[in-house]
PDB file of N, CA and C in Angstrom:
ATOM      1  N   UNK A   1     -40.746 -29.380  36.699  1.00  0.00           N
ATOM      2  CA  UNK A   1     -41.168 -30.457  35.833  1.00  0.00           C
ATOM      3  C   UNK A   1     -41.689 -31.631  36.672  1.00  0.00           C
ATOM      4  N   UNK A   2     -40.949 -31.901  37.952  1.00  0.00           N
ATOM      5  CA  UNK A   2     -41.595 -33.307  39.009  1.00  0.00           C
ATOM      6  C   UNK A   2     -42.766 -33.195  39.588  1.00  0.00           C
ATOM      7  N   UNK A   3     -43.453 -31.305  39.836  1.00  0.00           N
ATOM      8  CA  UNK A   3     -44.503 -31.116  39.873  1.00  0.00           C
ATOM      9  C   UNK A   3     -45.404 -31.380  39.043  1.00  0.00           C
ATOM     10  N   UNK A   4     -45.187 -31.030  37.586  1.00  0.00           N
ATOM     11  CA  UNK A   4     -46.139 -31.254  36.393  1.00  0.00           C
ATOM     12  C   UNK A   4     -46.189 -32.813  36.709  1.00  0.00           C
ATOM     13  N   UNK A   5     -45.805 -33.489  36.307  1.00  0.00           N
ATOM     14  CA  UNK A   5     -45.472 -35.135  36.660  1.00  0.00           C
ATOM     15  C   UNK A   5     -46.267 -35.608  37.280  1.00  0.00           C
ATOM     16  N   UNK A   6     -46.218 -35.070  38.527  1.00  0.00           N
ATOM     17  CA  UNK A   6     -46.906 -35.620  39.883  1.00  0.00           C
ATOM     18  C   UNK A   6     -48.482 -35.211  39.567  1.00  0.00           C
ATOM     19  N   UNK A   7     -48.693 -33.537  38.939  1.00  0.00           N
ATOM     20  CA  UNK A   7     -50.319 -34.229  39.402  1.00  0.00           C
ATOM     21  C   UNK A   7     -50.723 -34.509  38.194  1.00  0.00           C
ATOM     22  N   UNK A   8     -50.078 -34.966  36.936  1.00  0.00           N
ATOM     23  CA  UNK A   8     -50.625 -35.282  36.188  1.00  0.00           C
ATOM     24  C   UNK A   8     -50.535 -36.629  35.925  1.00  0.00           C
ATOM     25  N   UNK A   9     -50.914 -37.803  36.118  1.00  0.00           N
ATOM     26  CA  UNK A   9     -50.479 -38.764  35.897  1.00  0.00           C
ATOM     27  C   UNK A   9     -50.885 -39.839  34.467  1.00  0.00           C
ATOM     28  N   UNK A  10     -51.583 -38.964  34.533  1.00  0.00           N
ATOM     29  CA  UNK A  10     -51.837 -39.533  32.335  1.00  0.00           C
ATOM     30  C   UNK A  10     -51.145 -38.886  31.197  1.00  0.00           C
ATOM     31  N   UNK A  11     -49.863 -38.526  31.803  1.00  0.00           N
ATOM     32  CA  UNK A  11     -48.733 -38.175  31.258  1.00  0.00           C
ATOM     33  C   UNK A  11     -48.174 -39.348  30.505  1.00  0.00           C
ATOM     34  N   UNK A  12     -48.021 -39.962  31.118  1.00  0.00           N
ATOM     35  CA  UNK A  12     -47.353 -41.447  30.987  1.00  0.00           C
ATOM     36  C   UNK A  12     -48.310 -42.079  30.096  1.00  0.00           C
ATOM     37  N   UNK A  13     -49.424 -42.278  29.861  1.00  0.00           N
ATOM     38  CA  UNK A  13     -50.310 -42.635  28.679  1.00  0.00           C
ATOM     39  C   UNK A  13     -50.274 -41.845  27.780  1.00  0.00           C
ATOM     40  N   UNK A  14     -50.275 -40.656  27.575  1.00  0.00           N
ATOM     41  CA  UNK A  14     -50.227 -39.548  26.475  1.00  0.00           C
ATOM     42  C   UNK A  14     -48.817 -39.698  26.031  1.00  0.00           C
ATOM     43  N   UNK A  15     -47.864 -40.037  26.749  1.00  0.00           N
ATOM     44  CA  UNK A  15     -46.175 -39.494  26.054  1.00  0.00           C
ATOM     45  C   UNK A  15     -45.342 -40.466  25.985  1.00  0.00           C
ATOM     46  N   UNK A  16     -45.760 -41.722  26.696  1.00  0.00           N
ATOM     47  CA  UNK A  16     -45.363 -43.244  26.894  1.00  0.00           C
ATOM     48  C   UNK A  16     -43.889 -42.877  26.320  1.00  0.00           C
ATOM     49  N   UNK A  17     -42.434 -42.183  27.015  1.00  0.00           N
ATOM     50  CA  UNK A  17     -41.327 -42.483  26.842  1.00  0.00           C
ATOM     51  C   UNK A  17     -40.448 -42.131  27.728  1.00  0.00           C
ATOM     52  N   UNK A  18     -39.483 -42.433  27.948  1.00  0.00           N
ATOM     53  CA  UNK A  18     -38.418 -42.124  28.489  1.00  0.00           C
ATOM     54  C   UNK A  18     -37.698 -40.855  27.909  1.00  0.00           C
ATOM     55  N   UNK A  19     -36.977 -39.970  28.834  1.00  0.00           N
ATOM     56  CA  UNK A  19     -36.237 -38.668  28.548  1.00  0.00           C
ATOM     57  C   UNK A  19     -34.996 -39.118  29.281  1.00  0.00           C
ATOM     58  N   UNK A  20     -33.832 -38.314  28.863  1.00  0.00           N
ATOM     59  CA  UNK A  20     -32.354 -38.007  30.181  1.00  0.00           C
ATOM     60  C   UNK A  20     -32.362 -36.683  29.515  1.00  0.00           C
ATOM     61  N   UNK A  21     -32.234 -36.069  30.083  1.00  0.00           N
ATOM     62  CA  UNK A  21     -31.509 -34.367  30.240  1.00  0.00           C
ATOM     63  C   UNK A  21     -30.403 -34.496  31.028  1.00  0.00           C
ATOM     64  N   UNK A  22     -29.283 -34.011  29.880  1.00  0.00           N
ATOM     65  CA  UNK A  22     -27.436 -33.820  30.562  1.00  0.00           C
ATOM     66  C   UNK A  22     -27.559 -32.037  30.558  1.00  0.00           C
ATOM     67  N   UNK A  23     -27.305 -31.851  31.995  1.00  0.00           N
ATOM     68  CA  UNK A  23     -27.425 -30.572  32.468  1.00  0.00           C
ATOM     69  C   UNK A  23     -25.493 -29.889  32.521  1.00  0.00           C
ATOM     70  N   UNK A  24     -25.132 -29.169  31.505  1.00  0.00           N
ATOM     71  CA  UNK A  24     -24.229 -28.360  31.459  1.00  0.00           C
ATOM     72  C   UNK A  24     -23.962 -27.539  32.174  1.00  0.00           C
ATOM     73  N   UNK A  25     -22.531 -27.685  32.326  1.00  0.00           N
ATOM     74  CA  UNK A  25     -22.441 -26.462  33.355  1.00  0.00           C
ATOM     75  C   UNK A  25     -20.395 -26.051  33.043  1.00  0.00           C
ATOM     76  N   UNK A  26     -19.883 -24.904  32.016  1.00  0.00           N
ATOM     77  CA  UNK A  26     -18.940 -25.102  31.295  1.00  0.00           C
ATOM     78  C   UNK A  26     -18.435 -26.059  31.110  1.00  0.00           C
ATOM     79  N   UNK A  27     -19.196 -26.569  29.850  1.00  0.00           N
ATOM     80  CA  UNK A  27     -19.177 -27.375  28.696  1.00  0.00           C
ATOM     81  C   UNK A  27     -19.250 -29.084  29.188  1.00  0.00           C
ATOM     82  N   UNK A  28     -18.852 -29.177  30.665  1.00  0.00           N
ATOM     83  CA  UNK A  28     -19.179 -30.265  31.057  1.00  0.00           C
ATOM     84  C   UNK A  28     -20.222 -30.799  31.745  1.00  0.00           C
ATOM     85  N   UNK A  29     -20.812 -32.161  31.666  1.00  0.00           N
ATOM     86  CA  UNK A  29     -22.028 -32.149  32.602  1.00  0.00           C
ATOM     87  C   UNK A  29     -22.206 -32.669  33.663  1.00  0.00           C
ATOM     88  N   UNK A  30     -22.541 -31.686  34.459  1.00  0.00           N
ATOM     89  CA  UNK A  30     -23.048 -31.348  35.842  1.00  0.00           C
ATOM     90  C   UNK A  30     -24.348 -31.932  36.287  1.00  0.00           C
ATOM     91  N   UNK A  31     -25.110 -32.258  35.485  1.00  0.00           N
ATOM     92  CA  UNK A  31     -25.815 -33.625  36.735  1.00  0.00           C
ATOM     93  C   UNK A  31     -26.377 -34.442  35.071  1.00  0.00           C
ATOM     94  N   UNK A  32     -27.204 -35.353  35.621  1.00  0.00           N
ATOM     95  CA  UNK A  32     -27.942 -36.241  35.214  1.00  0.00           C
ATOM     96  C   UNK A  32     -29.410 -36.455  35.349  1.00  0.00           C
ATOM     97  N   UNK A  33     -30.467 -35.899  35.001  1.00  0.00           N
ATOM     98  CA  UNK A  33     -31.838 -36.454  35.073  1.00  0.00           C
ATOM     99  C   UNK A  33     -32.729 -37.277  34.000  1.00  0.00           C
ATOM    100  N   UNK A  34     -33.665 -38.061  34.541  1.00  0.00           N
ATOM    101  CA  UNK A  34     -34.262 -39.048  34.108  1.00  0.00           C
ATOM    102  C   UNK A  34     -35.694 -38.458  34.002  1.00  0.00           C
ATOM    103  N   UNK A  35     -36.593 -38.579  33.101  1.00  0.00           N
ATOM    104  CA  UNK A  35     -38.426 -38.034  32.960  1.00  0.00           C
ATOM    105  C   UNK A  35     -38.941 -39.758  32.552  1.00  0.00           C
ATOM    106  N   UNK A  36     -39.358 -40.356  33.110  1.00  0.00           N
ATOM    107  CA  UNK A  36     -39.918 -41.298  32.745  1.00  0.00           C
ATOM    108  C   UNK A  36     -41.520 -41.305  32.296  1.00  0.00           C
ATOM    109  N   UNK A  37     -41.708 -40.913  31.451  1.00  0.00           N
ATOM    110  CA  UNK A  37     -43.260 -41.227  30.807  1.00  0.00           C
ATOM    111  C   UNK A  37     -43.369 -42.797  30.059  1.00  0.00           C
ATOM    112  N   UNK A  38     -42.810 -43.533  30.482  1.00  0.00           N
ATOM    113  CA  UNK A  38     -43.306 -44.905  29.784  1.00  0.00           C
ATOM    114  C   UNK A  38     -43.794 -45.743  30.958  1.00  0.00           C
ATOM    115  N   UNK A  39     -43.584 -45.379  32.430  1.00  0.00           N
ATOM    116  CA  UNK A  39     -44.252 -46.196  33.110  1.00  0.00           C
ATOM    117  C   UNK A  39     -44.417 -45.358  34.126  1.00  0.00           C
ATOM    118  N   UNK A  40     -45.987 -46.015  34.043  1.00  0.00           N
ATOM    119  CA  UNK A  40     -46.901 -45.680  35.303  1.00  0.00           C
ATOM    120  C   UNK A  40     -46.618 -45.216  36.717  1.00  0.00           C
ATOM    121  N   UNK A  41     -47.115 -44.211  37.119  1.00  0.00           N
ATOM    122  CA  UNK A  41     -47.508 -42.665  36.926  1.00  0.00           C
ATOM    123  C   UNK A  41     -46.522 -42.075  36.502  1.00  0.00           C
ATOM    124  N   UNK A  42     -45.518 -42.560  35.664  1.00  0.00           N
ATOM    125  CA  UNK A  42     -44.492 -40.977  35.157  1.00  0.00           C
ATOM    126  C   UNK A  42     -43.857 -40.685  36.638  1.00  0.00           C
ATOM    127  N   UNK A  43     -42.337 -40.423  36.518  1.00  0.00           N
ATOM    128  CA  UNK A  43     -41.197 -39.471  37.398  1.00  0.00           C
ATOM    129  C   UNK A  43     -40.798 -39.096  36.982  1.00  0.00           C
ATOM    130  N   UNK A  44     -39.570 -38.702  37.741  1.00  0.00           N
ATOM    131  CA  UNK A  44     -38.492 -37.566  37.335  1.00  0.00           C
ATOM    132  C   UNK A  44     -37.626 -38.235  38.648  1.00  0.00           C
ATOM    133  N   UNK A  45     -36.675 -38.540  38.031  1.00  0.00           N
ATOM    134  CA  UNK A  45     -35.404 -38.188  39.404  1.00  0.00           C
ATOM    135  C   UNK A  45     -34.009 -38.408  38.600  1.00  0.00           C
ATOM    136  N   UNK A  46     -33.200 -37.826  39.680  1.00  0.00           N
ATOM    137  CA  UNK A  46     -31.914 -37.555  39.700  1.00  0.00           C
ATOM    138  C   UNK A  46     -30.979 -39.073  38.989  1.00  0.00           C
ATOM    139  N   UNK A  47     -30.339 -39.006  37.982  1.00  0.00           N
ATOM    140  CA  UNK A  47     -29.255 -39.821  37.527  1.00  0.00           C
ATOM    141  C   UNK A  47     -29.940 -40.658  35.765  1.00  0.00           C
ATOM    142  N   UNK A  48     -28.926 -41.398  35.425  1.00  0.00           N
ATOM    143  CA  UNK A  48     -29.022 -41.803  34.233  1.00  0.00           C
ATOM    144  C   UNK A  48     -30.446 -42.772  34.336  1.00  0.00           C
ATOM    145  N   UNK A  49     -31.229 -42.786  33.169  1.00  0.00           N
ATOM    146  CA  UNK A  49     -32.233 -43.947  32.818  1.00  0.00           C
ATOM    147  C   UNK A  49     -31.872 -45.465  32.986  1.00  0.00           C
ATOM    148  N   UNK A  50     -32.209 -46.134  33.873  1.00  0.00           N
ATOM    149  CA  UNK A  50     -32.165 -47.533  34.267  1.00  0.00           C
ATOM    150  C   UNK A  50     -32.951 -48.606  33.411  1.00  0.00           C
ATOM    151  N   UNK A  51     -32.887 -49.687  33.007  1.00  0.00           N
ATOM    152  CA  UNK A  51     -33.698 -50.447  32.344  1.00  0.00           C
ATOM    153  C   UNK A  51     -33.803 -50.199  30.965  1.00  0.00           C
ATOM    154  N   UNK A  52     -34.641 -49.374  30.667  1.00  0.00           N
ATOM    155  CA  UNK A  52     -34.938 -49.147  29.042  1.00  0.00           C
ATOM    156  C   UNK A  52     -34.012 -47.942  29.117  1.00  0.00           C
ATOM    157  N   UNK A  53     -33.700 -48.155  27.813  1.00  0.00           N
ATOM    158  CA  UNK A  53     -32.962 -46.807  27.117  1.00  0.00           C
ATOM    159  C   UNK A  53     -34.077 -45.550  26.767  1.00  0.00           C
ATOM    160  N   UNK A  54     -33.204 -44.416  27.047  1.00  0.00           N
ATOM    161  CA  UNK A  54     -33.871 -43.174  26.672  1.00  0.00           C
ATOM    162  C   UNK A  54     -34.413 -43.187  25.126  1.00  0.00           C
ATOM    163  N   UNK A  55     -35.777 -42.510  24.973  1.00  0.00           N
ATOM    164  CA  UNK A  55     -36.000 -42.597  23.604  1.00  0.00           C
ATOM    165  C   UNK A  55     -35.539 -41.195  23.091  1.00  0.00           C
ATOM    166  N   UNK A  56     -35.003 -40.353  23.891  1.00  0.00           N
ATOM    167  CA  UNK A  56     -34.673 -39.140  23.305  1.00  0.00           C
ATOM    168  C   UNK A  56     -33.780 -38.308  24.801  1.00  0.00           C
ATOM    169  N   UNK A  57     -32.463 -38.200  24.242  1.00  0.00           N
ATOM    170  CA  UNK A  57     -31.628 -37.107  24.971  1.00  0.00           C
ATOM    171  C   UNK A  57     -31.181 -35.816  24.912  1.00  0.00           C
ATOM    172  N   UNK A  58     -31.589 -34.710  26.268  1.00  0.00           N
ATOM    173  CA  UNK A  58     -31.329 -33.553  25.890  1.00  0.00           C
ATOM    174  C   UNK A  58     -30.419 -32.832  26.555  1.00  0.00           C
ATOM    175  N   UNK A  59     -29.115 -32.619  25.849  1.00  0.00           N
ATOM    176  CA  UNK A  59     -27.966 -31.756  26.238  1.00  0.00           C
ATOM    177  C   UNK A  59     -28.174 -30.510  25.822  1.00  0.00           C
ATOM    178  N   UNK A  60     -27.999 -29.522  27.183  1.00  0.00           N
ATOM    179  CA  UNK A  60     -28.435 -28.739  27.363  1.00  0.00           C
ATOM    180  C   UNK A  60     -27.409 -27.855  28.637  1.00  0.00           C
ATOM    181  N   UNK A  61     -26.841 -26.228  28.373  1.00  0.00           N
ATOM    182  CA  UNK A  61     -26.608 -25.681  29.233  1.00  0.00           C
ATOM    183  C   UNK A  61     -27.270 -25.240  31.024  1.00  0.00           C
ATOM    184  N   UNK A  62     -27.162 -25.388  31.884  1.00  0.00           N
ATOM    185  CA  UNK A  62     -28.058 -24.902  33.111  1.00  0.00           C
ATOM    186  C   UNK A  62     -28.575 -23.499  32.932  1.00  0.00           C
ATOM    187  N   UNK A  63     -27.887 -22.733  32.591  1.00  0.00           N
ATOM    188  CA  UNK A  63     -28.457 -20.861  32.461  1.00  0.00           C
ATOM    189  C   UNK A  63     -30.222 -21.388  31.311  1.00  0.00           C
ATOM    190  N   UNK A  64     -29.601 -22.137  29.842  1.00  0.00           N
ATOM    191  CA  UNK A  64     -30.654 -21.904  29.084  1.00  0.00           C
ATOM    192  C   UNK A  64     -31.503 -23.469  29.716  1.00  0.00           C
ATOM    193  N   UNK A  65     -31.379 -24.356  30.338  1.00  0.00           N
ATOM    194  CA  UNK A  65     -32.647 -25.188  31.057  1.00  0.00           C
ATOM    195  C   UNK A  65     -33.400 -23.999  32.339  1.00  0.00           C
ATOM    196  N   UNK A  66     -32.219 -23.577  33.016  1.00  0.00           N
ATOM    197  CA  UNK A  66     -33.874 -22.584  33.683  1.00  0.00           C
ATOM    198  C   UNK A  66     -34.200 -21.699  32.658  1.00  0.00           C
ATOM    199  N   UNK A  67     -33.843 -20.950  31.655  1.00  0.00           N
ATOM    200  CA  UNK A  67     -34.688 -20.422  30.649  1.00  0.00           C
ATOM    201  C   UNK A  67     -35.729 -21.019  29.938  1.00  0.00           C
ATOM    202  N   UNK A  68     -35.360 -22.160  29.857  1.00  0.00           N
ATOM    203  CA  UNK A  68     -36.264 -22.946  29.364  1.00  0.00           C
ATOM    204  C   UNK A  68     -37.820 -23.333  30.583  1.00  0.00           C
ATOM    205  N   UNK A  69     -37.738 -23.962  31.394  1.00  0.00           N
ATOM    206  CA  UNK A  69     -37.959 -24.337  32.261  1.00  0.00           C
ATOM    207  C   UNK A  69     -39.175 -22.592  33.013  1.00  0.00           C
ATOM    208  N   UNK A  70     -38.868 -21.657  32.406  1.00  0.00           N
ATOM    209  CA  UNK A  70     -39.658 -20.334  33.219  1.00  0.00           C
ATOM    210  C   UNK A  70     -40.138 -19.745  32.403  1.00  0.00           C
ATOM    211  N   UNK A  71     -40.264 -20.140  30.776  1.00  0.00           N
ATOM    212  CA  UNK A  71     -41.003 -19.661  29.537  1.00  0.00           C
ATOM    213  C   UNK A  71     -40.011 -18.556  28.871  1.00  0.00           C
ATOM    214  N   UNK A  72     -38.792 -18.202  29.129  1.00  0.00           N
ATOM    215  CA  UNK A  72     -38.285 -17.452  28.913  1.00  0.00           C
ATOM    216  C   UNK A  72     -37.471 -17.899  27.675  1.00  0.00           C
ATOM    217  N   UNK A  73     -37.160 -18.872  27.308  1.00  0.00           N
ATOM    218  CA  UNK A  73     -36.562 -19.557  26.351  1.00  0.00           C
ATOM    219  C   UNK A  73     -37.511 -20.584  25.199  1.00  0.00           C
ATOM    220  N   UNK A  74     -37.705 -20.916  24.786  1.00  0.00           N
ATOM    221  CA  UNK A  74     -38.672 -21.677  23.755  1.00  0.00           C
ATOM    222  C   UNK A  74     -37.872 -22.412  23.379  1.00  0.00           C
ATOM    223  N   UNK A  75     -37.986 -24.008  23.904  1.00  0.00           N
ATOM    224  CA  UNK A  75     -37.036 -25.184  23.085  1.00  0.00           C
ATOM    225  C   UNK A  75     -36.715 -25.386  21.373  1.00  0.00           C
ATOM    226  N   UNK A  76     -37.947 -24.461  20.879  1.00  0.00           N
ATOM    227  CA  UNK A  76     -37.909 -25.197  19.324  1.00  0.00           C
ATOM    228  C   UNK A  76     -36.429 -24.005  19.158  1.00  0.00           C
ATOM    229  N   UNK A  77     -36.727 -23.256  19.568  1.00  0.00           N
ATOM    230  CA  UNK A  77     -35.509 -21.950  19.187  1.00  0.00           C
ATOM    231  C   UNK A  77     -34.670 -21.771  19.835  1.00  0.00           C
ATOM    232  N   UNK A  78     -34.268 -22.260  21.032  1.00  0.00           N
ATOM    233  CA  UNK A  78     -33.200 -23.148  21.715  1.00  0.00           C
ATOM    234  C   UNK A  78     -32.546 -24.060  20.709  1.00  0.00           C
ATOM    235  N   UNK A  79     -33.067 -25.150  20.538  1.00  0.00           N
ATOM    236  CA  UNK A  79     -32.721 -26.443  19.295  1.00  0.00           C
ATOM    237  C   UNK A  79     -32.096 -24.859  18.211  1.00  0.00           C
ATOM    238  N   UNK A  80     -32.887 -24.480  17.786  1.00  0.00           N
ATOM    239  CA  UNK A  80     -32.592 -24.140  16.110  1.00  0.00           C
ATOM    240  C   UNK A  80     -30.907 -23.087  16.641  1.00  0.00           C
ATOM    241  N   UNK A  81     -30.925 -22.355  17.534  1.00  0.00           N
ATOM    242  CA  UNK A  81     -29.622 -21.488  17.660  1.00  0.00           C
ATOM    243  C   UNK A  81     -28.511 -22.563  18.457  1.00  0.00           C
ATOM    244  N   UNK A  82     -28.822 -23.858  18.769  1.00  0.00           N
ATOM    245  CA  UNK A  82     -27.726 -24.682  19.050  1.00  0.00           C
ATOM    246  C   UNK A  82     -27.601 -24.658  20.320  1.00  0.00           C
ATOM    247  N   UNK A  83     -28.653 -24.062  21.211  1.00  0.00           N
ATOM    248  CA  UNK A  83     -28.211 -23.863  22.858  1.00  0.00           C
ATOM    249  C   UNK A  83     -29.121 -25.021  23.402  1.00  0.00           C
ATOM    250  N   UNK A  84     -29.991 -26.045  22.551  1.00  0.00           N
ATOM    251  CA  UNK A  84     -30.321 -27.354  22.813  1.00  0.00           C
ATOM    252  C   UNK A  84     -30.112 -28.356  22.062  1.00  0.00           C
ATOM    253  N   UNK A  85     -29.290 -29.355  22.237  1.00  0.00           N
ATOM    254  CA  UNK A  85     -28.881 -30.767  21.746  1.00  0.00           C
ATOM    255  C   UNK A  85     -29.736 -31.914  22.263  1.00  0.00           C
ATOM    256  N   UNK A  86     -30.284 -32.566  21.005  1.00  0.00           N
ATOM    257  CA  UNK A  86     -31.213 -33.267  20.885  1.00  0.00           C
ATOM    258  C   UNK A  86     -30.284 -35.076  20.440  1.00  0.00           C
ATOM    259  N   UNK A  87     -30.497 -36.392  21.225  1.00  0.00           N
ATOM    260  CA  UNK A  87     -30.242 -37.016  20.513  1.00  0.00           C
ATOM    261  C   UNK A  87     -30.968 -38.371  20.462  1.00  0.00           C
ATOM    262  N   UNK A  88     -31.259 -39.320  19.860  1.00  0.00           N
ATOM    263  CA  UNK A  88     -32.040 -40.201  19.637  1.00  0.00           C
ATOM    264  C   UNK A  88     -33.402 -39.655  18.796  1.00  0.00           C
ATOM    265  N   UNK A  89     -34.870 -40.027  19.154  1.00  0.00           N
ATOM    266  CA  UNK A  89     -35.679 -39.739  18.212  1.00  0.00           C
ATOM    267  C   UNK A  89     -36.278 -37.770  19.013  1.00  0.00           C
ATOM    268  N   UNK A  90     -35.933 -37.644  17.829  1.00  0.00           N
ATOM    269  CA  UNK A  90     -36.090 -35.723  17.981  1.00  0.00           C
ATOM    270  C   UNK A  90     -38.342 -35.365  17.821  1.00  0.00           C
ATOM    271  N   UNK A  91     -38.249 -36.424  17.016  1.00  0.00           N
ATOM    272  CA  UNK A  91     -39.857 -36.688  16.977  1.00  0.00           C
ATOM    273  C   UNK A  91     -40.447 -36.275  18.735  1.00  0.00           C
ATOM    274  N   UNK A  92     -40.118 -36.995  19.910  1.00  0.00           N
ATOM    275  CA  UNK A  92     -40.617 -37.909  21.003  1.00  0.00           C
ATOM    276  C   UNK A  92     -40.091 -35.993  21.875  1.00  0.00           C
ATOM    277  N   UNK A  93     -39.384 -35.241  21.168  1.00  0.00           N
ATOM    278  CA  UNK A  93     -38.980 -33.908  22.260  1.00  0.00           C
ATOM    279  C   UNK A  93     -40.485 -33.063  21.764  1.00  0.00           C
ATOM    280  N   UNK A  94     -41.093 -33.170  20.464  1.00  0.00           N
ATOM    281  CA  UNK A  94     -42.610 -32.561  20.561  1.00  0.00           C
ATOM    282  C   UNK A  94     -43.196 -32.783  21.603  1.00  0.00           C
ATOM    283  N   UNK A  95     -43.382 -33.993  21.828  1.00  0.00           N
ATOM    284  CA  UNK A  95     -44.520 -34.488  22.786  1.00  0.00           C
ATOM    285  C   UNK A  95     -44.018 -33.849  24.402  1.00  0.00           C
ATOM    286  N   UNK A  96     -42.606 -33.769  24.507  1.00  0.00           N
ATOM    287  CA  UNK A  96     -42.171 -33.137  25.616  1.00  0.00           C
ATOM    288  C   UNK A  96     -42.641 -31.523  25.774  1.00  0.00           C
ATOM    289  N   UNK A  97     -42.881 -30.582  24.877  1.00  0.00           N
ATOM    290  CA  UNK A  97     -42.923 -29.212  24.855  1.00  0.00           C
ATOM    291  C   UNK A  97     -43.902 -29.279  25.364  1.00  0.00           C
ATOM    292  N   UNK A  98     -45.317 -29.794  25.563  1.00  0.00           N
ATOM    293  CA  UNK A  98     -46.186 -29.104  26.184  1.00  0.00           C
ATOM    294  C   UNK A  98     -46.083 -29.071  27.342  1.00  0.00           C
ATOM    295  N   UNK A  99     -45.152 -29.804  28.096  1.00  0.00           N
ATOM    296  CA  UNK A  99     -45.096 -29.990  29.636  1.00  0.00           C
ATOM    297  C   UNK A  99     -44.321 -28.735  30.096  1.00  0.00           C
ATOM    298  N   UNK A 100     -43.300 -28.015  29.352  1.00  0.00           N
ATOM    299  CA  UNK A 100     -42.847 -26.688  29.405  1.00  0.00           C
ATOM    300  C   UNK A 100     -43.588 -25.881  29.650  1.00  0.00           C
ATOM    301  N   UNK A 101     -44.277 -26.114  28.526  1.00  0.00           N
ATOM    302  CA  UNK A 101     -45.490 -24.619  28.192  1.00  0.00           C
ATOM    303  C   UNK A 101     -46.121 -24.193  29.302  1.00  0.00           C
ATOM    304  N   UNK A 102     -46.736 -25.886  30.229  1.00  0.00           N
ATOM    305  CA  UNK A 102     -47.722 -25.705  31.040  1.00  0.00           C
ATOM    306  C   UNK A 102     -46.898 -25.053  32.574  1.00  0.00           C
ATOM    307  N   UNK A 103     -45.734 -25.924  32.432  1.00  0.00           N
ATOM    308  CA  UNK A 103     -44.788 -25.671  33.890  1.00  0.00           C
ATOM    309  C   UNK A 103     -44.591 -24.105  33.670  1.00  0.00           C
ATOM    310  N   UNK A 104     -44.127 -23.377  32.474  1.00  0.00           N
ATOM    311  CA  UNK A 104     -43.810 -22.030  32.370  1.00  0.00           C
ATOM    312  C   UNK A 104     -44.812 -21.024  32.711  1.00  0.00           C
ATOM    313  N   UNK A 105     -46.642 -21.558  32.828  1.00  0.00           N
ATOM    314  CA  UNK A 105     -47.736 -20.914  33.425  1.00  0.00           C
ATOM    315  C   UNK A 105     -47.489 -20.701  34.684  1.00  0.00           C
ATOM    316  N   UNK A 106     -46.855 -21.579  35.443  1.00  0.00           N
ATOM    317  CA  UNK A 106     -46.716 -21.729  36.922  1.00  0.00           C
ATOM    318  C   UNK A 106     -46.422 -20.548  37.421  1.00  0.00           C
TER     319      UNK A 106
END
């Protein structure tokens, strides 16, 4: 995903928000990452969102984020069987799927 990020940098104009992904790992979570699309050029790094609040959080197991993450999993059907937890605006995780789609070409 820090690859997609990096060479795309009109990410951050197209998706203008903040993400955290809580990465599971039995039932507790095992790290913390940040996707920043609200400011210029867009990152990704390690730990909770600083400054502005996340506009959307995704709790999520590690087995089904690399499923996710290698096209092998599909977030909308992740979400619907409960193996992705969505919280704040669920709207703002659309705009996130295409960055999957494209990373899962890789």
């Amino acid at each position: 995903m820090e690859t997609r990020v990096k060479s795309n940098p009109a990410l951050a104009d197209q998706i203008n928000a903040i993400f955290e992904w809580h990465i599971q790992k039995d039932g507790k979570t095992a790290a913390v990452w940040t996707v920043d699309l609200k400011s210029k050029p867009g990152s990704v790094r390690q730990g909770a969102a600083q400054g502005d609040k996340p506009g959307c959080t995704f709790i999520v197991d590690d087995d089904d984020c690399v499923l996710m993450a290698t096209g092998k999993l599909n977030p909308q059907q992740a979400f619907m069987k409960g193996k992705l937890k969505i919280k704040g605006n669920i709207m703002l995780s659309q705009k996130l799927a295409g960055l999957f789609q494209q990373q899962a070409k890789l």
